[in-house]
C-alpha atoms as a PDB file:
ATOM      1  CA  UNK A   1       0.000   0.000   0.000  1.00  0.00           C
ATOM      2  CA  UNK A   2       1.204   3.835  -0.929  1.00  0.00           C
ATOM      3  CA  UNK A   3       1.155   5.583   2.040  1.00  0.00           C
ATOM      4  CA  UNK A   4       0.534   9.240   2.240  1.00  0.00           C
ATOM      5  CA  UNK A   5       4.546   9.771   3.174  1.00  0.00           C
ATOM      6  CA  UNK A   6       5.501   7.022   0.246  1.00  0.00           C
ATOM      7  CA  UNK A   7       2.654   9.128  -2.422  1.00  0.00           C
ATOM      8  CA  UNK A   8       4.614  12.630  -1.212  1.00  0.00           C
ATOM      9  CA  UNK A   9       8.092  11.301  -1.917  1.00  0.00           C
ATOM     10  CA  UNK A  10       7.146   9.955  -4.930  1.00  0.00           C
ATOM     11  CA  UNK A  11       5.449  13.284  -6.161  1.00  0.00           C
ATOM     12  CA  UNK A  12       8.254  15.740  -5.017  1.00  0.00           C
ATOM     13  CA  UNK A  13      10.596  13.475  -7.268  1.00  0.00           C
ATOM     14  CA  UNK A  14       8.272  13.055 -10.727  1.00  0.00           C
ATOM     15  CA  UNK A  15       7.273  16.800 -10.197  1.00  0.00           C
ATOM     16  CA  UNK A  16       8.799  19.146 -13.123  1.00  0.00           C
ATOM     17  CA  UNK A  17       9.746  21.759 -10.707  1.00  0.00           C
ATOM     18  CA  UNK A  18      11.366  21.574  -7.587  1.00  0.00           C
ATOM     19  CA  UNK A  19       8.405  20.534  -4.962  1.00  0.00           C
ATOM     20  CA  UNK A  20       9.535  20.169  -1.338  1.00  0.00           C
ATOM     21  CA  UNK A  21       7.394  17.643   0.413  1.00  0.00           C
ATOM     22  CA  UNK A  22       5.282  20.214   2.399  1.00  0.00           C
ATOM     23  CA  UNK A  23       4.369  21.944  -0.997  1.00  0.00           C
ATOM     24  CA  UNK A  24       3.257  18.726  -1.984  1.00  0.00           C
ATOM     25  CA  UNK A  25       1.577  17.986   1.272  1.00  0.00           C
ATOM     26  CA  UNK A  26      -0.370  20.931   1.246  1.00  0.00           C
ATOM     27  CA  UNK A  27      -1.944  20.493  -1.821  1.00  0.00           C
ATOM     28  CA  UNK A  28      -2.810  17.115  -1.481  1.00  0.00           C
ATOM     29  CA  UNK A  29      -4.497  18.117   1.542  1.00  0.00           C
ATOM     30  CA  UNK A  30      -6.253  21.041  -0.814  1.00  0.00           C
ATOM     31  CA  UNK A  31      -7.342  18.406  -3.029  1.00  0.00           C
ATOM     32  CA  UNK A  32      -8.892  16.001  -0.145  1.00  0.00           C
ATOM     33  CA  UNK A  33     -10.681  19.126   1.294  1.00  0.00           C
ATOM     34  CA  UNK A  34     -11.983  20.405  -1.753  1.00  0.00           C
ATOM     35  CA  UNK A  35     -13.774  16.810  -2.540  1.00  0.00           C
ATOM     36  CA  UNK A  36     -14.591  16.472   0.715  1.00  0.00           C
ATOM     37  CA  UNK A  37     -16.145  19.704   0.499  1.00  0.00           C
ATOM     38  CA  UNK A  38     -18.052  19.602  -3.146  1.00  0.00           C
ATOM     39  CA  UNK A  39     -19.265  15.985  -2.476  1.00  0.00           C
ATOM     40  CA  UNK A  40     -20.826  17.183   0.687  1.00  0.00           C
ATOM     41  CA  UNK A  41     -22.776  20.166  -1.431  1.00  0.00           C
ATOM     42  CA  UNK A  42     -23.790  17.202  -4.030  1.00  0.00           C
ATOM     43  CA  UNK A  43     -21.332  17.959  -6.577  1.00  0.00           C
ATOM     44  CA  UNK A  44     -19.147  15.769  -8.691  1.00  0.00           C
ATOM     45  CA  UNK A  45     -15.333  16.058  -8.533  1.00  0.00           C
ATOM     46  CA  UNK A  46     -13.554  14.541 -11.876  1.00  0.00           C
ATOM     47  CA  UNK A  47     -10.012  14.274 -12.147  1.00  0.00           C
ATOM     48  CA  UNK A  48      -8.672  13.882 -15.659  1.00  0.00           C
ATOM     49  CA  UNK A  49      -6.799  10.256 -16.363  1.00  0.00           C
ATOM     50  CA  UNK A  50      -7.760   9.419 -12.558  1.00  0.00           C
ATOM     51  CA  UNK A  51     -11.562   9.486 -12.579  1.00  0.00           C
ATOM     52  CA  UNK A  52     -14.569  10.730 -11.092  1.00  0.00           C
ATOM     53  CA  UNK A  53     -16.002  11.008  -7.721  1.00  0.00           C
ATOM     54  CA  UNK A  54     -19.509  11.278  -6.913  1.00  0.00           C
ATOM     55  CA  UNK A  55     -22.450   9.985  -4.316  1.00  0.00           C
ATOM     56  CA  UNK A  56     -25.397   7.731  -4.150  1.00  0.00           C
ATOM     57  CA  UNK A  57     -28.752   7.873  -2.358  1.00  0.00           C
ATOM     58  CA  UNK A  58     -28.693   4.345  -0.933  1.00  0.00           C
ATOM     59  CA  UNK A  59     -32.419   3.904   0.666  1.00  0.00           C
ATOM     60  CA  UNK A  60     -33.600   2.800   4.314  1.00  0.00           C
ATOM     61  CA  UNK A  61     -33.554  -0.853   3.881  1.00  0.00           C
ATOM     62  CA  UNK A  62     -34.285  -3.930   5.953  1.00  0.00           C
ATOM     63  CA  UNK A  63     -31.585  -6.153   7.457  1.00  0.00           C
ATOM     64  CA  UNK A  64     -30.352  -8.686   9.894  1.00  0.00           C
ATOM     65  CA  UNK A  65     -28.629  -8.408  13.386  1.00  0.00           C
ATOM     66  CA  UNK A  66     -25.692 -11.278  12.787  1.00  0.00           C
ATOM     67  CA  UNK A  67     -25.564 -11.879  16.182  1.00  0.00           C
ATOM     68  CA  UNK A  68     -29.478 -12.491  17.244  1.00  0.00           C
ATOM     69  CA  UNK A  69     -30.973 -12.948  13.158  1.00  0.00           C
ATOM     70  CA  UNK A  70     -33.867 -10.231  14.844  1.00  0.00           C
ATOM     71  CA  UNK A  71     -34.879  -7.712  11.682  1.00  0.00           C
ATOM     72  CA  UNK A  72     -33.192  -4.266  12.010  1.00  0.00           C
ATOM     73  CA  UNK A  73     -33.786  -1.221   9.838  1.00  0.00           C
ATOM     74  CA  UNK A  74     -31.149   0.148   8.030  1.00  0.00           C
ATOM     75  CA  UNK A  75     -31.363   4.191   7.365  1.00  0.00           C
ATOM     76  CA  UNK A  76     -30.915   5.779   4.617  1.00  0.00           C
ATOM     77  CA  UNK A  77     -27.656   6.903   3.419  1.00  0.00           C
ATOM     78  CA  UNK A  78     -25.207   9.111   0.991  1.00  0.00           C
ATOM     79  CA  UNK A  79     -22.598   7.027  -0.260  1.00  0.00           C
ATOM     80  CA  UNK A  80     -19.216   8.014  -2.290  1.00  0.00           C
ATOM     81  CA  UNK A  81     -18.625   6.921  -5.223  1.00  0.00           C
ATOM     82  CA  UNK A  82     -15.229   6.238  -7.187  1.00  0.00           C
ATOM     83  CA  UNK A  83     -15.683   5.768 -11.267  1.00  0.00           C
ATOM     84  CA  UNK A  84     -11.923   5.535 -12.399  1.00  0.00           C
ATOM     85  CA  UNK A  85     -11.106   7.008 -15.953  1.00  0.00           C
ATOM     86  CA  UNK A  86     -10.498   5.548 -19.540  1.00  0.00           C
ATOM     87  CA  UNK A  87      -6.888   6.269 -18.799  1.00  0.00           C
ATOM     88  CA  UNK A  88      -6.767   4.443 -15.660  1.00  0.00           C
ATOM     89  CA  UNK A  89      -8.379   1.457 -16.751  1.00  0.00           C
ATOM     90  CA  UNK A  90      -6.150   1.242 -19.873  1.00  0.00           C
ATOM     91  CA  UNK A  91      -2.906   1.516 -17.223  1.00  0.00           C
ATOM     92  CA  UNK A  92      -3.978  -1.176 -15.107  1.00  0.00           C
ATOM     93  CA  UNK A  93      -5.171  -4.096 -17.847  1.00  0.00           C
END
């Protein structure tokens, strides 16, 4: 797994300009916020060659307790969503 310290040393060293690790830092934290953010206000948030994140209404449903089997209802929910890109896909297969 790519940590966030592994993801920062790796950017800081394909960067074209110099990047310390803090500049780096700081924006990925800019870029976590601003989804964060935009998803919360029901907004999409595509990234080009990455992909696209977005949410789901997932309805109140019915379900199980797994330790006692007795019925439980499950609220409704907003779930994320993570579509990767053309580009992506390609990469990977």
């Amino acid at each position: 797994m790519l940590k966030k310290a592994d993801l920062l040393k790796a950017i800081t060293e394909i960067a074209p300009e110099k990047v310390t690790q803090a500049q780096a830092g700081a924006v990925l934290d800019a870029l976590v916020a601003v989804t964060h953010s935009a998803l919360k206000a029901g907004h999409d948030v595509a990234i080009p060659e990455l992909g696209k994140f977005s949410t789901s209404q997932k309805a109140e449903r019915q379900g199980r307790n797994p330790s006692t089997g007795e019925p439980i209802t499950i609220s409704a929910r907003v779930a994320a969503k993570f579509t990767p890109a053309k580009a992506l896909k390609d990469t990977l297969n």
